[in-house]
Protein backbone atom coordinates (compact mmCIF):
# COMPACT_ATOMS: atom_id res chain seq x y z
CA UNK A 1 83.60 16.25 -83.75
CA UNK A 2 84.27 18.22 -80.34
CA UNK A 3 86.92 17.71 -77.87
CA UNK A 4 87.68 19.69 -74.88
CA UNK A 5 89.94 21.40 -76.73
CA UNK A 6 88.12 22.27 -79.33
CA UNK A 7 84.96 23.77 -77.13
CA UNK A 8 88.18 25.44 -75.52
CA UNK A 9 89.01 27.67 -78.40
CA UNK A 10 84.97 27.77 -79.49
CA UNK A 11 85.15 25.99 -82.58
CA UNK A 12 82.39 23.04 -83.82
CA UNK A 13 84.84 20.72 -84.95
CA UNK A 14 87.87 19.69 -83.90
CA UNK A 15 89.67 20.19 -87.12
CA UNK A 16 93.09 22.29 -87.22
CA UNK A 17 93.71 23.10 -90.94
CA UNK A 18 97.22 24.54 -90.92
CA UNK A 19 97.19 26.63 -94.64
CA UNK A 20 99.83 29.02 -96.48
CA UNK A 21 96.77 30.47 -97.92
CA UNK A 22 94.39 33.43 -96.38
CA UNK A 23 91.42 32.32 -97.84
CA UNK A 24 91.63 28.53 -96.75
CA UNK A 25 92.50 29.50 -93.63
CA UNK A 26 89.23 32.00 -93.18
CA UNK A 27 87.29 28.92 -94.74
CA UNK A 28 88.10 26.11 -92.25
CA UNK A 29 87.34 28.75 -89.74
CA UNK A 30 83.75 29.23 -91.32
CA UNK A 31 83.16 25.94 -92.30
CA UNK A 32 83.56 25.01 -88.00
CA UNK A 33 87.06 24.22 -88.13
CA UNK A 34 90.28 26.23 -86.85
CA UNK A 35 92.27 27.92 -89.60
CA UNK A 36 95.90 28.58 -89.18
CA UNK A 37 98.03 30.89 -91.77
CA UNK A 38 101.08 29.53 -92.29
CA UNK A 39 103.41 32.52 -91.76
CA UNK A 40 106.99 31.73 -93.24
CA UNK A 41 106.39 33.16 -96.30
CA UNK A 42 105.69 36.50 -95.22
CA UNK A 43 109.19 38.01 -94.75
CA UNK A 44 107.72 41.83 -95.45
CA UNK A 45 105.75 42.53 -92.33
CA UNK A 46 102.96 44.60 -94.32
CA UNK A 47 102.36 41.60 -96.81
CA UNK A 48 101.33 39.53 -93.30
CA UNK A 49 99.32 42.63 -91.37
CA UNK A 50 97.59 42.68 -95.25
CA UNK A 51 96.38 39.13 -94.69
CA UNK A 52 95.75 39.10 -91.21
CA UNK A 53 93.19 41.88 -92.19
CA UNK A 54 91.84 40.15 -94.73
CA UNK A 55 91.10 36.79 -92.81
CA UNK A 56 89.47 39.25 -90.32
CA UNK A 57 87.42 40.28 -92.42
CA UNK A 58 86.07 37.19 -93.68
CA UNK A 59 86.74 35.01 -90.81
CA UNK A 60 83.33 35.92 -89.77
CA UNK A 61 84.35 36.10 -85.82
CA UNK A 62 85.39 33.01 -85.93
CA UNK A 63 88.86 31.61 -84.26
CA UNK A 64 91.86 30.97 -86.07
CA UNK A 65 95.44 30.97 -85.49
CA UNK A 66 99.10 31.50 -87.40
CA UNK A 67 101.86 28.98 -87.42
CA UNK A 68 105.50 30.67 -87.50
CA UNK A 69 108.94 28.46 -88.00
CA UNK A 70 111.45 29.75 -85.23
CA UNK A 71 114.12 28.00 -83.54
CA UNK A 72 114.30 27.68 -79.35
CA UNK A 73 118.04 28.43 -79.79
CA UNK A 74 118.71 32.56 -80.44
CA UNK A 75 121.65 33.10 -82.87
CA UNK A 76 123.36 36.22 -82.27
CA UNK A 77 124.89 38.63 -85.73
CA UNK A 78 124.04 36.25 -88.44
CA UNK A 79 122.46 37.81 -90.77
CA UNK A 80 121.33 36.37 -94.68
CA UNK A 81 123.97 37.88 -96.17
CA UNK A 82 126.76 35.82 -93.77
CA UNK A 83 124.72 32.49 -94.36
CA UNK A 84 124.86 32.79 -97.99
CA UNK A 85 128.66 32.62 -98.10
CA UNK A 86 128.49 29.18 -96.53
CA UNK A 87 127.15 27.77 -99.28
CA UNK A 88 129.93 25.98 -101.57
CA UNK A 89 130.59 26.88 -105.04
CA UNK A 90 130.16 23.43 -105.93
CA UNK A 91 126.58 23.57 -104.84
CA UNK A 92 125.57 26.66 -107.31
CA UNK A 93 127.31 24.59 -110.14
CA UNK A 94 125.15 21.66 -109.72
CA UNK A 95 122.18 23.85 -109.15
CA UNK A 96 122.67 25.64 -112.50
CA UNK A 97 123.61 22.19 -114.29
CA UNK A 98 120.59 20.92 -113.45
CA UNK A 99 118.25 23.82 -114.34
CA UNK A 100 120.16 23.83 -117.42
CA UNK A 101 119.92 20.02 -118.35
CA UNK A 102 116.02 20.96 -118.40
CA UNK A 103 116.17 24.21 -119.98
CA UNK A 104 114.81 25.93 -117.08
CA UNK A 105 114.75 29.77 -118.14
CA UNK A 106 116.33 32.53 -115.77
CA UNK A 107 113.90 34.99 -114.26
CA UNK A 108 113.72 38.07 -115.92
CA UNK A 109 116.11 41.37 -115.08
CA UNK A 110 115.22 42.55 -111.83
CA UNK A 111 112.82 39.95 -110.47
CA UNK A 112 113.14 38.88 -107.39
CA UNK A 113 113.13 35.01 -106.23
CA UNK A 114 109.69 34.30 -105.37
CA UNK A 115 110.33 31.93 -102.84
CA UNK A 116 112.88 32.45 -99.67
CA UNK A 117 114.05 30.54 -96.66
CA UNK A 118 114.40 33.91 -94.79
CA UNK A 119 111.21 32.94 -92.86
CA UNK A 120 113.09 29.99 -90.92
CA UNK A 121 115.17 32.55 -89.50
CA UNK A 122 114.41 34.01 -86.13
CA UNK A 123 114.72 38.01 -86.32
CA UNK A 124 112.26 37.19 -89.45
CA UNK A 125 109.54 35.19 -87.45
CA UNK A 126 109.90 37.99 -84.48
CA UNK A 127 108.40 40.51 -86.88
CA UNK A 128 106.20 38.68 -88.03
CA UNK A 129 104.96 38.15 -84.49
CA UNK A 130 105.09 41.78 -83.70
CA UNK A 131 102.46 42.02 -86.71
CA UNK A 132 100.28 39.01 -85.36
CA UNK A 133 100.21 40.11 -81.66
CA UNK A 134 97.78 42.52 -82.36
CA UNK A 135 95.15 40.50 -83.94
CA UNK A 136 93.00 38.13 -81.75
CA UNK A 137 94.46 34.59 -82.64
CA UNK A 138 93.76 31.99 -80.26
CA UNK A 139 96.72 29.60 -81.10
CA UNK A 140 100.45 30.38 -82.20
CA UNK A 141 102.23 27.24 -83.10
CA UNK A 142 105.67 26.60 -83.96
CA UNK A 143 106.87 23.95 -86.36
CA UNK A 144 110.76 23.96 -85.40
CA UNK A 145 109.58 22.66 -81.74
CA UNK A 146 109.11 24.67 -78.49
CA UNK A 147 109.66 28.49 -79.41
CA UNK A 148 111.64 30.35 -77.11
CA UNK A 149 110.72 30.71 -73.92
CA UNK A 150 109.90 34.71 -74.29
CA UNK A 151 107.51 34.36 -77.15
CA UNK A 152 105.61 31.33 -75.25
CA UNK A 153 105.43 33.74 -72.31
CA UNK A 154 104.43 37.19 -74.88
CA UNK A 155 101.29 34.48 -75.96
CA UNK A 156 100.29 33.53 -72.65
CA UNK A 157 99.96 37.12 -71.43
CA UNK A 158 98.04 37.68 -74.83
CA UNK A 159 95.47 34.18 -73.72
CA UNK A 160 96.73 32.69 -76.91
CA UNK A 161 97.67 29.07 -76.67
CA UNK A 162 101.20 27.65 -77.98
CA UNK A 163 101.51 24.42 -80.18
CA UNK A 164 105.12 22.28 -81.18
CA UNK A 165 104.73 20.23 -83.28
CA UNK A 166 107.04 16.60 -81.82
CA UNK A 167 107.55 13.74 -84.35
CA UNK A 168 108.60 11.47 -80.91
CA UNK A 169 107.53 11.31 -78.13
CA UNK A 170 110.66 12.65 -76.43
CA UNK A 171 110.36 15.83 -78.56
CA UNK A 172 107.12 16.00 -76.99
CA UNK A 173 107.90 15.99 -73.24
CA UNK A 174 110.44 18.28 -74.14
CA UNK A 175 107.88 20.96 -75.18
CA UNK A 176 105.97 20.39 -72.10
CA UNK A 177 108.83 20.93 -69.97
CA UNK A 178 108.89 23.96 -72.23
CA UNK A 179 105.21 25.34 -71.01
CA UNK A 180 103.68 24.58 -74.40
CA UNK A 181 99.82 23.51 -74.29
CA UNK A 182 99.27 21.60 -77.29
CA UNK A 183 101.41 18.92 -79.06
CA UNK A 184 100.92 18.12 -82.71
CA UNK A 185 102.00 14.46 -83.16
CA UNK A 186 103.42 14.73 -87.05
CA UNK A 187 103.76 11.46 -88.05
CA UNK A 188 106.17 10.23 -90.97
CA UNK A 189 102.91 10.42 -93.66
CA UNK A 190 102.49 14.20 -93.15
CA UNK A 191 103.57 16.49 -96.11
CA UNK A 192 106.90 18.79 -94.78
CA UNK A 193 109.34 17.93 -91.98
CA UNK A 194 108.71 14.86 -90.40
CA UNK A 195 110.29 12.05 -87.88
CA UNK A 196 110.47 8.44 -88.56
CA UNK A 197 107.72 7.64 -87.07
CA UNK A 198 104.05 6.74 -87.99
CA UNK A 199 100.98 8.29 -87.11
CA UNK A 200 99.08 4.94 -85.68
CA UNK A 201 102.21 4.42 -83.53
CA UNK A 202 103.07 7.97 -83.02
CA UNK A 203 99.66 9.25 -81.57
CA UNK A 204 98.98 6.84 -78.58
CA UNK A 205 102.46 7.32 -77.78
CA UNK A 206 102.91 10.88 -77.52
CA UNK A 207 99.22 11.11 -75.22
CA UNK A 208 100.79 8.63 -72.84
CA UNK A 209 103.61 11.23 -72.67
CA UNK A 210 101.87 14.56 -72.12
CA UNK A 211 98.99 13.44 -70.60
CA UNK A 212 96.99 15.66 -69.66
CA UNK A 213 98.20 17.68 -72.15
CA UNK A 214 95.85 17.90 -75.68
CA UNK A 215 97.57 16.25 -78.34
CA UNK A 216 96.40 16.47 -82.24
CA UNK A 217 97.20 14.05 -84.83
CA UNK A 218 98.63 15.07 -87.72
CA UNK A 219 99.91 13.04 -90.82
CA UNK A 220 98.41 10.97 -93.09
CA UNK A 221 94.67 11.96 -92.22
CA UNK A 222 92.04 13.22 -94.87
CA UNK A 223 88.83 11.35 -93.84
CA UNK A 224 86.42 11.13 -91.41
CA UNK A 225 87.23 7.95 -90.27
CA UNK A 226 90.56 8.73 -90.08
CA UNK A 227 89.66 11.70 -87.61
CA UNK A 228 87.56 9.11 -85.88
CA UNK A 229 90.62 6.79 -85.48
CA UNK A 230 92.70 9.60 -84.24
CA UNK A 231 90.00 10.69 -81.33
CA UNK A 232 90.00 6.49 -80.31
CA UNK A 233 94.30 7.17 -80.21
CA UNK A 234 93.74 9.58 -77.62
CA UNK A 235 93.92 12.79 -79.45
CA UNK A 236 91.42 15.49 -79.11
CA UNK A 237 91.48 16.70 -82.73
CA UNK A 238 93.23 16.40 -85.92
CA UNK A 239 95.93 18.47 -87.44
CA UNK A 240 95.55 18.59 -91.57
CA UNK A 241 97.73 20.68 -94.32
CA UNK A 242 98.03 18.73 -97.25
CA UNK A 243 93.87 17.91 -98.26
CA UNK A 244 93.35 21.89 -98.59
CA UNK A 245 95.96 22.26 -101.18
CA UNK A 246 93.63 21.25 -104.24
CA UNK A 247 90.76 22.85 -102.54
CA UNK A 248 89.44 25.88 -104.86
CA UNK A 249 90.41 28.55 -102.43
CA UNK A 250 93.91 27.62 -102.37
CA UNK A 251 95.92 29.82 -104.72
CA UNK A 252 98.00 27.64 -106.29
CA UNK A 253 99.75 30.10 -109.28
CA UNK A 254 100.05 26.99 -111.21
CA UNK A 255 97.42 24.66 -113.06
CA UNK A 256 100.02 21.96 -113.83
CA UNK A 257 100.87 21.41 -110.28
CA UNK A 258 97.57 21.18 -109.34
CA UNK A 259 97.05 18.44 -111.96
CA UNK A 260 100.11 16.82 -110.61
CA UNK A 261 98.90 16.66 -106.96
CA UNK A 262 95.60 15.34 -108.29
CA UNK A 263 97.39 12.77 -110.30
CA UNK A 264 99.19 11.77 -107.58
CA UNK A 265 99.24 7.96 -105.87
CA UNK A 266 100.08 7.95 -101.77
CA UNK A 267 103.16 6.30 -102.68
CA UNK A 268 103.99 9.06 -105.46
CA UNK A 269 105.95 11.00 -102.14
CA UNK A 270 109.43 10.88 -101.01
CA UNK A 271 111.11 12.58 -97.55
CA UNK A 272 113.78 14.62 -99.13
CA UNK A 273 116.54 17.17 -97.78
CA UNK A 274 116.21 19.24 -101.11
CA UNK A 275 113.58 21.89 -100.38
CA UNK A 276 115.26 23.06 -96.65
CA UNK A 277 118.31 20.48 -95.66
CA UNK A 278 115.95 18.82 -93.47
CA UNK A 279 113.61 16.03 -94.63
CA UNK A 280 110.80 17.04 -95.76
CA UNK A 281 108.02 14.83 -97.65
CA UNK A 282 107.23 16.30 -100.89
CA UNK A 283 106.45 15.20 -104.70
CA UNK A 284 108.78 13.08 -105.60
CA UNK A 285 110.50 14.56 -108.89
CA UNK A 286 113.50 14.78 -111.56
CA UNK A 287 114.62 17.75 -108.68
CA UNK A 288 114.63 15.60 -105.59
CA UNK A 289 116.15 12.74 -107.45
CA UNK A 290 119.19 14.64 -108.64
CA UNK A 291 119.82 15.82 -104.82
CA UNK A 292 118.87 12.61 -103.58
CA UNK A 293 121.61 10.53 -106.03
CA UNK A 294 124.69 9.72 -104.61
CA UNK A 295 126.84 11.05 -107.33
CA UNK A 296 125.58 13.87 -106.25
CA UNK A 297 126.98 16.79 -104.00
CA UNK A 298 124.28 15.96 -101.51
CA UNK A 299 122.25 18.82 -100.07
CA UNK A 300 122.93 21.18 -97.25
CA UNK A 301 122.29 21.83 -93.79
CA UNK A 302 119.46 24.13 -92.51
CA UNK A 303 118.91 27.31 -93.78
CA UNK A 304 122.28 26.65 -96.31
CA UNK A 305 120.22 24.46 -98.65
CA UNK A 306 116.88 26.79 -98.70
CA UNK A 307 118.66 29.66 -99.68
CA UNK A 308 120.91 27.99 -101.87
CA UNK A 309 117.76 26.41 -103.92
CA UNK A 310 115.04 29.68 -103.58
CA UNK A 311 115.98 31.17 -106.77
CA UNK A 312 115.65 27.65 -108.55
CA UNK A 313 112.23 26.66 -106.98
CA UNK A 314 110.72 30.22 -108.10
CA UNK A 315 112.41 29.26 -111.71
CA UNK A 316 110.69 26.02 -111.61
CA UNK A 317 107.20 27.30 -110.52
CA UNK A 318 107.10 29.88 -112.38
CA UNK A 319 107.64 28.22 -115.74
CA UNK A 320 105.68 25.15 -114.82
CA UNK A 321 109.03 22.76 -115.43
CA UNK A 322 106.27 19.70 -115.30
CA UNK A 323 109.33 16.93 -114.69
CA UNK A 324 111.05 19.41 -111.98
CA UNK A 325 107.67 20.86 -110.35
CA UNK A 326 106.63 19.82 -106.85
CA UNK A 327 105.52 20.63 -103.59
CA UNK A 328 105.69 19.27 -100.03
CA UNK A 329 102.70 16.97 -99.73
CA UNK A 330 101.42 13.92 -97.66
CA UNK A 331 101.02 10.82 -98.55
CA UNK A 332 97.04 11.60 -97.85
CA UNK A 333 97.54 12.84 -101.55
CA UNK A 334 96.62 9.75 -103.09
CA UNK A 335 92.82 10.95 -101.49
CA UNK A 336 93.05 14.45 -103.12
CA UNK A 337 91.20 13.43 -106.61
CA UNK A 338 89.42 15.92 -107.29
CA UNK A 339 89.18 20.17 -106.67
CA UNK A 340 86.55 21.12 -104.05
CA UNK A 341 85.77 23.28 -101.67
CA UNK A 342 86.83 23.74 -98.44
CA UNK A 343 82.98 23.44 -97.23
CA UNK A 344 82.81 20.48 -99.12
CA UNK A 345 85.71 18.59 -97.58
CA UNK A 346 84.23 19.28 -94.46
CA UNK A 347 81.10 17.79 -95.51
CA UNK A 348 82.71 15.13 -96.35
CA UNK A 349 84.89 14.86 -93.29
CA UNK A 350 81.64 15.22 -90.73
CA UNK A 351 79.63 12.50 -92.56
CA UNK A 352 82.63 9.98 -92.72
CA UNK A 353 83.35 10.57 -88.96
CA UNK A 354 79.43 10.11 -88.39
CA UNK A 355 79.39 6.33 -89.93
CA UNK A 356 82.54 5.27 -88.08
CA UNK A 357 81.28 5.95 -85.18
CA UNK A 358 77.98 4.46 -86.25
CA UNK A 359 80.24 1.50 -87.38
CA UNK A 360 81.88 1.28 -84.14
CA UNK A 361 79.15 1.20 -81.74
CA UNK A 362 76.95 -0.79 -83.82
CA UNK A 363 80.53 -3.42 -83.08
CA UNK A 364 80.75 -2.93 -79.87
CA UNK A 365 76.83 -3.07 -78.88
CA UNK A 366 76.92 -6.85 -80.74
CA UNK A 367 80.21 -7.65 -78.55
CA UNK A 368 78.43 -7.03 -75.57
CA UNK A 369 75.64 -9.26 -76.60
């Protein structure tokens, strides 16, 4: 499964498994893929330069990269603090009624939310770029769009190569006006933030745009004939987050929601503003069905509703609230069946890409017939 892209960056296959988790990340890398570490988590510098030097030291040379969530636009003197006295009290009432209505306990004295949205904010993805700089990634990409135009310039000088993610093709011209070198077409089946618009539709659409730009396909993809289908679209490899989440590296903290996203049908998803503000496809739950009702207060704009729902999500996690607990996720979930390991999805993935093209030339040597 090589592209020019992915003989680029030295990798056998041209698989881009995007990962919140060190030791998936190091894994695709092994297994011939291209990890990336998904970096908005890390809002303590040391926690990230920790991992970095952990994934270096299993990566076993091999390339990998680290996906950061900043916006193009800088906003000057806002800090947390002045964000969280947007949000309206009404909000915090309805969050707390609804923890309540399913006896969600409070975290104990002390203990700090385990989950912020302080990562979507600019001066918190600039450190974390200050840490990352000075490891050898190959590939920084941003999943607000086109960073801004300093930090696509800091990568180039570094040789690392910048990826937007565009769920249009519009959004994607725009980051190639913007200097970026690789597009990740999202479609509307990928787990997260995502446009309106499918993958099958999406893919063609945005290589026509770029061209000659590499594009990857990302959404709705866990196969290897759906990386096969993706390649025939135009793009030169395939973009996947949701299949490593019930792989046995990933470090879950919670056995019920891992039984949940195995459980899980491909229609069991719903795009939702209740995680960020912004839709974002996750499990569908009691929790994005109270924000999503219209007798409800209705959820927030970006960052407003992340902060205003951290301390609730940790709640919720950590206590395993089955009817509350979810997770952004693809619709490729309804494929996730069973744990394995990362090796072993890409076993999986390299055979299954094998027979479709086996499949396809075995159709198109009979048309020619």
């Amino acid at each position: 499964m090589q592209t020019e892209l992915s003989k680029t960056l030295g990798v056998e296959h041209a698989v881009f498994g995007f990962t919140p988790f060190p030791a998936v990340a190091a894994a695709i890398s092994r297994a011939g893929g291209f990890g990336v570490l998904g970096a908005v988590r890390y809002t303590a510098p040391d926690d990230l330069k920790r991992d970095l030097d952990w994934i270096e030291a299993h990566v076993d040379g091999k390339p990998y990269g680290l996906d950061v969530v900043m916006p193009a636009k800088k906003v000057e003197g806002v800090s947390e603090a002045d964000v969280e006295a947007m949000i309206p009290e009404a909000h915090r009432r309805f969050v707390q009624d609804t923890l309540a209505k399913h006896a969600v306990p409070e975290l104990a004295e002390g203990e700090a939310s385990g989950w912020r949205i302080t990562g979507w904010m600019e001066q918190v993805a600039r450190t974390q770029l200050d840490v990352a700089f000075d490891y050898p990634i190959r590939l920084l990409a941003n999943a607000l769009g086109s960073p801004p135009a300093d930090v696509v310039a800091r990568a180039h000088d570094r040789d690392v190569l910048v990826a937007a993610l565009a769920g249009s093709a519009r959004h994607a011209r725009k980051h190639q006006e913007a200097g970026i070198d690789v597009v990740v077409a999202q479609g509307y089946e990928a787990g997260g933030h995502t446009g309106e618009i499918a993958s099958m539709v999406l893919t063609p659409e945005v290589v026509e745009a770029v061209d000659p730009l590499p594009v990857l396909a990302a959404g709705g993809i866990g196969s290897g004939p759906q990386v096969a289908a993706a390649l025939a679209l135009g793009a030169q490899g395939v973009w996947l987050g949701s299949l490593w989440l019930t792989t046995t590296e990933a470090d879950m903290h919670s056995p019920a929601l891992t039984r949940k996203l195995l459980a899980a049908g491909s229609g069991d998803t719903v795009r939702s503003r209740a995680l960020t503000g912004k839709p974002a496809r996750q499990l569908r739950t009691e929790w994005t069905d109270a924000w999503d009702d219209p007798d409800g207060p209705g959820t927030l704009p970006m960052p407003l509703q992340g902060l205003l729902v951290a301390e609730a999500v940790s709640r919720i996690q950590k206590y395993e609230i089955d009817p509350l607990l979810g997770t952004p996720v693809g619709q490729i979930v309804g494929r996730m069946t069973s744990e394995r390991s990362v090796q072993a999805v890409f076993d999986d993935l390299t055979s299954g890409f094998e027979r479709a093209v086996d499949r396809v030339n075995r159709i198109a040597g009979r048309s020619a017939t």
